[in-house]
Each structure stands twice: as structure tokens, then as C-alpha cells.
Protein backbone atom coordinates (compact mmCIF):
# COMPACT_ATOMS: atom_id res chain seq x y z
CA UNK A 1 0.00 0.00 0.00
CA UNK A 2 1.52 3.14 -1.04
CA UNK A 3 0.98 6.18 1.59
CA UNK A 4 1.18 9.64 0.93
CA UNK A 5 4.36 11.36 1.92
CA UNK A 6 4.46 14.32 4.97
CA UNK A 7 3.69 17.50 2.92
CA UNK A 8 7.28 18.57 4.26
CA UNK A 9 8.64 16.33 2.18
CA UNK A 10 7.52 16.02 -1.21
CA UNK A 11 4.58 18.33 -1.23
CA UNK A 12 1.76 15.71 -1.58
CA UNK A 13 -1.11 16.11 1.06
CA UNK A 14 -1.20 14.58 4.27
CA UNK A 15 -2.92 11.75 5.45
CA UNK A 16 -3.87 13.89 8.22
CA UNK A 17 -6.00 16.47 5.95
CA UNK A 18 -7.03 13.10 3.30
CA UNK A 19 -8.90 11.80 6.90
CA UNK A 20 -10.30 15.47 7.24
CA UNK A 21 -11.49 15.44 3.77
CA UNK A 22 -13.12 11.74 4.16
CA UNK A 23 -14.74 13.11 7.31
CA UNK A 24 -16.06 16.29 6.46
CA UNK A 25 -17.98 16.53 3.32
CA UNK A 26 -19.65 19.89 2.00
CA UNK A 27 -22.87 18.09 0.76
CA UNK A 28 -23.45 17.88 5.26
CA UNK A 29 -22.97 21.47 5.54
CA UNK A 30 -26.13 22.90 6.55
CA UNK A 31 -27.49 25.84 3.98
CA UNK A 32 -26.85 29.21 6.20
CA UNK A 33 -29.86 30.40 5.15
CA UNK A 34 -32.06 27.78 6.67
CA UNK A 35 -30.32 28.55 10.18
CA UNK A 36 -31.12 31.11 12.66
CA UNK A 37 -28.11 32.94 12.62
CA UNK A 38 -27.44 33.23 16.27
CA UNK A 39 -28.33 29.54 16.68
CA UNK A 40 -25.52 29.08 13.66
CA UNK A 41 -23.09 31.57 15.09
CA UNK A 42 -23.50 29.49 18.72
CA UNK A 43 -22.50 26.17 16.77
CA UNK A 44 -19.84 27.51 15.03
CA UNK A 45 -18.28 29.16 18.71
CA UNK A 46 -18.74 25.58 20.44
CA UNK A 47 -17.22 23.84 17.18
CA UNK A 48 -14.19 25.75 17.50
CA UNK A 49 -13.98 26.48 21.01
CA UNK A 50 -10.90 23.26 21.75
CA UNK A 51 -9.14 24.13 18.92
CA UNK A 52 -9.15 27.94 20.14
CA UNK A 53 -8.24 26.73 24.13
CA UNK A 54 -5.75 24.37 22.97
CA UNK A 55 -4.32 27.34 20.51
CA UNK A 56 -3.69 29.41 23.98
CA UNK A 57 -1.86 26.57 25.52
CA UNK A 58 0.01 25.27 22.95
CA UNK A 59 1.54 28.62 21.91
CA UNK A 60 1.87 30.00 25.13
CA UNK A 61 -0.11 33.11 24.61
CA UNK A 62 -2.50 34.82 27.11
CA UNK A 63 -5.38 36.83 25.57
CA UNK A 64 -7.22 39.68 27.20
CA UNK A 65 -10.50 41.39 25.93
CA UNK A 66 -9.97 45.30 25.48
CA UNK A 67 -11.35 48.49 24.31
CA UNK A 68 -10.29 51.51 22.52
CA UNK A 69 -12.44 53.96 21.65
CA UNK A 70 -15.34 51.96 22.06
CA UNK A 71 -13.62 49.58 19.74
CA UNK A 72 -13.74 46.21 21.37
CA UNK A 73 -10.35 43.81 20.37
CA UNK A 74 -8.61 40.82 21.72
CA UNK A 75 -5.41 40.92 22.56
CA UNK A 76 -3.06 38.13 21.72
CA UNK A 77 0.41 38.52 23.68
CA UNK A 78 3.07 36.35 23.21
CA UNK A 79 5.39 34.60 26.07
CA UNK A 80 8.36 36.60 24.78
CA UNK A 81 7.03 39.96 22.97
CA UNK A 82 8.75 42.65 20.89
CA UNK A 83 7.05 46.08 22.03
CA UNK A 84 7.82 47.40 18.70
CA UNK A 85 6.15 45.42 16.37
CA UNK A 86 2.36 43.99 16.28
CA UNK A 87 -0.12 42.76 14.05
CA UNK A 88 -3.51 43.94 12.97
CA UNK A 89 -5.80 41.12 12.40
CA UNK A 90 -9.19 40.57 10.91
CA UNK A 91 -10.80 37.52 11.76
CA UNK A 92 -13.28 35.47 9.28
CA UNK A 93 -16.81 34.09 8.66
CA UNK A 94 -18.27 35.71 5.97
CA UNK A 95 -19.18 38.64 7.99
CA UNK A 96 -21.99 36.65 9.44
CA UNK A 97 -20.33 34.29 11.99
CA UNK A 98 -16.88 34.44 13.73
CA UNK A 99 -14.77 36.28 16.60
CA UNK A 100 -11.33 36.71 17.32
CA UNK A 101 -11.65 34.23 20.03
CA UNK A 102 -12.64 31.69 17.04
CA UNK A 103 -9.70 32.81 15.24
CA UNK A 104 -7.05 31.96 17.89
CA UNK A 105 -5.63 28.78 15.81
CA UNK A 106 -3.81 31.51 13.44
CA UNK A 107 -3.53 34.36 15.97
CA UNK A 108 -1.68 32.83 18.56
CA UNK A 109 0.52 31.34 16.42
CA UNK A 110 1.67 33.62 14.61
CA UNK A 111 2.33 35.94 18.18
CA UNK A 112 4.63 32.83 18.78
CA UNK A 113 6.62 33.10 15.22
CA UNK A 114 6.93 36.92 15.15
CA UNK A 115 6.76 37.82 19.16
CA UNK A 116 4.14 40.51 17.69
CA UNK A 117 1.17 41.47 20.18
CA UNK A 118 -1.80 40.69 18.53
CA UNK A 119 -4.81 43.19 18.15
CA UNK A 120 -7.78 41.49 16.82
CA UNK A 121 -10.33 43.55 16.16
CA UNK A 122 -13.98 42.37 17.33
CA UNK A 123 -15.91 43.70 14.34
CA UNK A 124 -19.55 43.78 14.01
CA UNK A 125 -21.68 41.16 12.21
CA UNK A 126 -23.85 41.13 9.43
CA UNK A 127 -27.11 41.26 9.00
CA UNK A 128 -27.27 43.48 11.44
CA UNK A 129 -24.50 45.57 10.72
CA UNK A 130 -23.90 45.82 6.95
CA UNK A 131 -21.55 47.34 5.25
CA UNK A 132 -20.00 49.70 6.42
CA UNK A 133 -20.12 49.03 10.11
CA UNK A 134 -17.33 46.38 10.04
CA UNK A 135 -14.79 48.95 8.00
CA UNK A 136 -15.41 52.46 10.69
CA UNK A 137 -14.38 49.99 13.46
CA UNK A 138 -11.83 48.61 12.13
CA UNK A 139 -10.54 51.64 10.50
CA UNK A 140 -11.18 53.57 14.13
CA UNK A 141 -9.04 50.84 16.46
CA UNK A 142 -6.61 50.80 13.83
CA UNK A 143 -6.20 54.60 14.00
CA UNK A 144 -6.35 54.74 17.70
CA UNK A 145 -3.98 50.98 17.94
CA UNK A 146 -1.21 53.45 16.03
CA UNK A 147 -1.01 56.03 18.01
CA UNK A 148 1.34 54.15 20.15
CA UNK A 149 4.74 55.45 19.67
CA UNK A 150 6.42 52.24 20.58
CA UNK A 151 5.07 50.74 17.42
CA UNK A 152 7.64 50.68 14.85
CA UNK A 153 6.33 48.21 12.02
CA UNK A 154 2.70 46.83 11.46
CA UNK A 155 1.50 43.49 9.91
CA UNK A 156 -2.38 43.81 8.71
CA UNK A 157 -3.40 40.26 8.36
CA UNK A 158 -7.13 38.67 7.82
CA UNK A 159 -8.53 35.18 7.01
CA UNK A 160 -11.43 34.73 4.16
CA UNK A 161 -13.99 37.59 5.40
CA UNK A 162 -11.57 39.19 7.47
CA UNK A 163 -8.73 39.47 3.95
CA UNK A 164 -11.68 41.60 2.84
CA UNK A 165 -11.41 43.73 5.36
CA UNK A 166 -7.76 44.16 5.68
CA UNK A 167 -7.85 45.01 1.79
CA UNK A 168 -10.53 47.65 2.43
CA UNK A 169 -8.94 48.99 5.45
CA UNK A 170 -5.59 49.42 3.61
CA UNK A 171 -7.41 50.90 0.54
CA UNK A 172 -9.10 53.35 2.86
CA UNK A 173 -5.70 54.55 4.65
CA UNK A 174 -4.35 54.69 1.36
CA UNK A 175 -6.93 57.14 -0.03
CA UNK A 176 -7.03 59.33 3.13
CA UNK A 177 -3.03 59.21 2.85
CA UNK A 178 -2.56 57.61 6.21
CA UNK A 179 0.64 55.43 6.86
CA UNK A 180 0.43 51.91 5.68
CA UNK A 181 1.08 48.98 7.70
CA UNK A 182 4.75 47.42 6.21
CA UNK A 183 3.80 44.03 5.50
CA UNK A 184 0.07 41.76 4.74
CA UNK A 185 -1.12 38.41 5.01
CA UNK A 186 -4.15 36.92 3.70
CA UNK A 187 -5.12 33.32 4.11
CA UNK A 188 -7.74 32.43 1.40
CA UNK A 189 -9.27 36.10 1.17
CA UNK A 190 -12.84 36.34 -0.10
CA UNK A 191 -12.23 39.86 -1.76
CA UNK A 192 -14.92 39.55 -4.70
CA UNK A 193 -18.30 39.32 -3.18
CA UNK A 194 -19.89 39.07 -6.94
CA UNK A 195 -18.54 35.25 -6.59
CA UNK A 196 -16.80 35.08 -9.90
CA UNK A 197 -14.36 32.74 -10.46
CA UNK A 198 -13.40 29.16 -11.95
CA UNK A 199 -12.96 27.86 -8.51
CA UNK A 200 -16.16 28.70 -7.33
CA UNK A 201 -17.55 26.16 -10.23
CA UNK A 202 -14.88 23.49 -9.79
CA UNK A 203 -14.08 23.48 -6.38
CA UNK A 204 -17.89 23.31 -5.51
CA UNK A 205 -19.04 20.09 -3.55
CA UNK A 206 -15.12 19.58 -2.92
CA UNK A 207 -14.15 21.70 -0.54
CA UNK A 208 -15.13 20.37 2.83
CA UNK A 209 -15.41 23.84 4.87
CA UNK A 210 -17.54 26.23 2.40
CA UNK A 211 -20.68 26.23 0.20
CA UNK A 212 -21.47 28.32 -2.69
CA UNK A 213 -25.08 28.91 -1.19
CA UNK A 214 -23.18 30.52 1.94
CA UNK A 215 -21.06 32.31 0.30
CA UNK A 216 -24.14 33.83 -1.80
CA UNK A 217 -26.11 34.32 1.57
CA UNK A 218 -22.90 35.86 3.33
CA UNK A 219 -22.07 37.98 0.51
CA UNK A 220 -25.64 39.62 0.17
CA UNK A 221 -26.29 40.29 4.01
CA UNK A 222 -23.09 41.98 4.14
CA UNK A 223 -23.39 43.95 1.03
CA UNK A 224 -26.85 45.55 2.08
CA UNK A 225 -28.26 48.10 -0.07
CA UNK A 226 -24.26 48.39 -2.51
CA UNK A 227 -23.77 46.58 -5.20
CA UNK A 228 -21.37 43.63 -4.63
CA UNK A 229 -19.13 44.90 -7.31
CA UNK A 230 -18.39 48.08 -5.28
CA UNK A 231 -14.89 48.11 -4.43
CA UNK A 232 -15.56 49.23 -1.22
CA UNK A 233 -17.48 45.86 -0.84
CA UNK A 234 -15.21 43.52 -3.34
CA UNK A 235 -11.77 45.70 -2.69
CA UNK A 236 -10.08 43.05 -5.86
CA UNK A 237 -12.14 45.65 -7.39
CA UNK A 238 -10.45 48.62 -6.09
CA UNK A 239 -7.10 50.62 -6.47
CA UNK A 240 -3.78 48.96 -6.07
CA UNK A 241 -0.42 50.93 -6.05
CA UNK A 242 3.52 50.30 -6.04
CA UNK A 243 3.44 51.95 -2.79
CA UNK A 244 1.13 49.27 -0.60
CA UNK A 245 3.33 46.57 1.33
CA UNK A 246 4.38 43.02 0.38
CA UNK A 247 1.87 40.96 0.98
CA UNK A 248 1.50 36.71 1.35
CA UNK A 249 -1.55 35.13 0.15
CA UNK A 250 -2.35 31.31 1.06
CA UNK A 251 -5.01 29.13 -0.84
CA UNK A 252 -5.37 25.52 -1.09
CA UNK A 253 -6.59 23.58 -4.64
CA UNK A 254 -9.75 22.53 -3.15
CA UNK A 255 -10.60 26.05 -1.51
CA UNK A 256 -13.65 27.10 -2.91
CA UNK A 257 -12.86 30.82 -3.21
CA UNK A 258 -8.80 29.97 -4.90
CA UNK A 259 -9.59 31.98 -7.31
CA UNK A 260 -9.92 34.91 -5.45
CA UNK A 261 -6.29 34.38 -4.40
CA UNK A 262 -5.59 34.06 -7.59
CA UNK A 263 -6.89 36.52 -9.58
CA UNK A 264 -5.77 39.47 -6.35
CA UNK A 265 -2.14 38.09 -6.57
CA UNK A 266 -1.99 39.17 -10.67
CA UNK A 267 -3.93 42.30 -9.40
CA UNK A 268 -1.44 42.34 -7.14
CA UNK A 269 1.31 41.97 -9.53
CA UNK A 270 0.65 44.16 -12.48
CA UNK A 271 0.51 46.95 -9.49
CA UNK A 272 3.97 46.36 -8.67
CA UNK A 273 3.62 44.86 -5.49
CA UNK A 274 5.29 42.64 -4.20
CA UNK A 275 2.82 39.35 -3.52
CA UNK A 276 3.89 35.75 -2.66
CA UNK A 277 0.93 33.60 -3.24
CA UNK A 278 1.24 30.18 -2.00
CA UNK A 279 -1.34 27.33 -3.16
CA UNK A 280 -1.31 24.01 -1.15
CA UNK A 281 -2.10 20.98 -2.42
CA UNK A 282 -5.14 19.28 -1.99
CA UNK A 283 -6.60 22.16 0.58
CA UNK A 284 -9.48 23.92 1.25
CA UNK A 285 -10.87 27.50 2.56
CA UNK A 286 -8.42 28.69 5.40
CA UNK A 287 -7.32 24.95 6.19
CA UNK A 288 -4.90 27.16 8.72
CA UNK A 289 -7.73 26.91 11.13
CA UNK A 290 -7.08 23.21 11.66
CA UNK A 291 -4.55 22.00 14.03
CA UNK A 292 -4.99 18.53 13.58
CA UNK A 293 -2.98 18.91 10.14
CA UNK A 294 0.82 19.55 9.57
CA UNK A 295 0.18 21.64 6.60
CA UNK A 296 -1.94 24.30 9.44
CA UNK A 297 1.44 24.43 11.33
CA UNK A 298 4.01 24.65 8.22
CA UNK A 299 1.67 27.50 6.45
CA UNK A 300 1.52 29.38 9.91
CA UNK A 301 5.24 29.12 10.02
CA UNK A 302 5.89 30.14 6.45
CA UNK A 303 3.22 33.15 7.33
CA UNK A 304 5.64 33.91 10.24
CA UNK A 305 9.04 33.65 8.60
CA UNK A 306 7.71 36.33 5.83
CA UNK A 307 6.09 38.65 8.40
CA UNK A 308 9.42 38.37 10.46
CA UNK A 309 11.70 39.53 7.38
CA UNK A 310 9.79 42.88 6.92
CA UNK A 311 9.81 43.18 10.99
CA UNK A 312 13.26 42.68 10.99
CA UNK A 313 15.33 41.56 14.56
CA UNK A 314 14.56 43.25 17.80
């Protein structure tokens, strides 16, 4: 019997994430619109909830719920942190679901890599807060978060939902000619909410995490009364510039939205900036999440190592 090889190794995917695939199959997933979405957003808490405590323990972090300026955040702090960097982060879920608490599988690991304190910004949801509720608070504790002198470089980093907001937050700073964070990160970022793509056709029914019928629902309640081609809404849509910060974008082949990743890394590109985009094999939408799965820990390192170059040594 042949076995497949660690992804360290040759690349292939692990057995680890072929058992996750077995396991979890997208035809199970529930249709978000059938759910009451506090009911949903209550699962989706308790589903992650060990992976989040065991995140905390495993990379010796200790979180604390803040506030700045009526901004609420979680903070992230690392057992041995550098005052002078951070990161910004943006957690995921469509805009719908999610919390930085959920998010805590990426978070505190990359406080571990870097030594960055971690400000996660506790955004509110959709429906109930369309557009552009999540942006002004994210855009406000970001403002307020910098106005520590200690702070000498900035990572902006956001999974799937939350790579849509990072993009519109840095579009916004851009256009009001505020100071850029130095470096980005966006695992699997959902940053067309119009849903075009070839993945979103191929990759349907095979990614284990995401459904096309959320995506649709999550796009629409977010969107409100602007179109979903509005670049404030779908920022792949928006202006791109030499002068925004290298940036590393993760996907996986079975990730439903890829080609989001895809088509904002040539974006990307023919901007002049400087993107690494990184496609997995045999992976879905923000696999990072998962702990039970070498490639989570090797992408979360890479993630690290590149966000560590632009910090530089303390």
C-alpha cells in the first residue's frame, strides 16, 4: 500500500488532511440560510472552542479582551514579545459568523513566530451591521492601535472575510493618505463578493469547509443596499499601487474561493507589489484553522518567517 508522503517532504497532502477530507464533506454542511443565525453563530463558537483553548496553551499566549475607543479587540500577547512590532488582524466568517476568540488557531501562532502582540479587532456582524459598520471599526481601532509610539512596524493580516477587510482597510488609509502597515497576510481572502471565479464552479461540492449557497447568503447580508461589485465591498475591485506593502496570500486547490487568491495576486502583480501567493495541495478555505494537520502548522510558520523579514530583529 503506497501512503502519501508528509507535505514537508515532497509536497503531496497529508494523510492527516485526506482523513479530514473523508470526514467532512460539503454536501453535510447545513445551507446558512435555513439557520437562525445566532443559533448558527453558537454552533460555530462551540465547534471551535478546543481548537481555540488548545491554541492558547500550545503557543503560550494569554489573551485579554480590550477596548479603545469603544472599539472592542482581543489581545493576543506572546510569552516573549517585541514592544515594537504587532499585528492587525481581521478575523473570518463571511461577515456573518466568527470572533477573534474563534480565530485563535492563526492568531496565537503567529504571536509565537513573530513575538508581535496581537490586536484582533472584534468587528460587528452582518445582517445586522452591513456594510460599512465592520470597516469604521476597524478603521477607528486601527487609528487609535497606532497612536502608540512604541510601534515601529505593522502586519495587517485577515482570514477569508476578514482578507476583505484588511484590503478595504488598507485601501481606505491609502486614499485618506494615512501610513500603511509594512507588510500583509491573507489566508484564502474572499475579496470579490460578486462570486466570480473558476474555482467557485470546480471546487464546488469539494471543498469540505464552504458552500457556494453561503457564500451567496454571506455575501448579500453583508453587502446591504451596494452593489457587490463596489470596491468598497469587493476591494479586488479597487485601487492597487507600487506603494502598498508586500503581501502573502495562502489558498489551497480545493478552496472554494482559490480563485480569489488568484486573480488578487496578478492584481497584485501588475501593481507592482510585491505578492507571494502560495497554493497548497489538496486544501481547502483557510485549512490554517485546523490543528490537527501539519500543513496548518508549516503555512503558519511560512506566514511567520515572511512577516518576520519585513519586521526585521529586535
Amino acid at each position: 500500500m503506497v501512503t502519501s508522503a508528509k507535505p514537508a517532504d515532497s509536497g503531496l497532502i497529508s494523510e492527516e488532511a485526506l482523513a479530514f477530507i473523508e470526514k467532512n464533506r460539503a454536501e453535510d454542511l447545513a445551507p446558512r440560510s435555513s439557520v437562525d443565525i445566532n443559533q448558527l453563530r453558537a454552533e460555530i463558537l462551540e465547534g471551535f472552542r478546543p481548537a481555540a483553548e488548545r491554541a492558547i496553551t500550545r503557543h503560550k499566549v494569554t489573551t485579554n479582551e480590550k477596548a479603545l475607543d469603544g472599539v472592542p479587540y482581543l489581545e493576543i500577547m506572546p510569552a516573549e514579545v517585541r514592544a515594537d512590532v504587532v499585528i492587525f488582524y481581521c478575523f473570518g466568517g463571511g461577515y456573518i459568523t466568527g470572533s477573534p476568540f474563534e480565530d485563535l488557531p492563526i492568531t496565537a501562532a503567529l504571536a509565537e513566530h513573530t513575538g508581535a502582540r496581537v490586536i484582533s479587532v472584534d468587528y460587528p456582524l452582518s445582517p445586522e451591521h452591513p456594510y460599512p459598520a465592520a470597516l469604521n471599526a476597524a478603521r477607528e481601532l486601527y487609528a487609535s492601535a497606532m497612536k502608540d509610539t512604541a510601534i515601529k512596524k505593522v502586519a495587517l493580516v485577515g482570514e477569508s472575510a476578514g482578507g476583505n477587510l484588511a484590503l478595504a482597510l488598507i485601501q481606505q488609509l491609502r486614499c485618506e493618505g494615512k501610513d500603511l502597515p509594512d507588510v500583509m497576510a491573507l489566508l484564502s481572502p474572499w475579496c470579490d463578493l460578486t462570486n466570480l471565479g473558476d474555482s467557485l464552479d470546480f471546487n464546488a461540492g469539494r471543498d469540505p469547509t464552504l458552500r457556494f449557497d453561503a457564500d451567496l447568503y454571506a455575501s448579500n447580508s453583508f453587502a446591504g443596499d451596494n452593489a457587490l461589485s463596489d470596491p468598497k465591498v469587493s476591494p479586488i475591485y479597487g485601487n492597487f499601487d507600487s506603494g502598498f506593502p508586500p503581501v502573502i496570500i495562502t489558498t489551497g486547490t480545493r478552496d472554494l474561493l482559490m480563485s480569489n487568491a488568484v486573480r488578487l495576486t496578478r492584481v497584485m502583480r501588475n501593481a507592482g507589489i510585491e505578492t507571494d501567493l502560495r497554493v497548497w495541495e489538496g486544501l481547502w478555505h483557510v485549512f490554517e484553522f485546523y490543528d490537527d494537520i501539519p500543513e496548518a502548522a508549516l503555512s503558519l510558520a511560512e506566514i511567520g518567517t515572511f512577516l518576520n523579514t519585513r519586521f526585521g530583529k529586535s
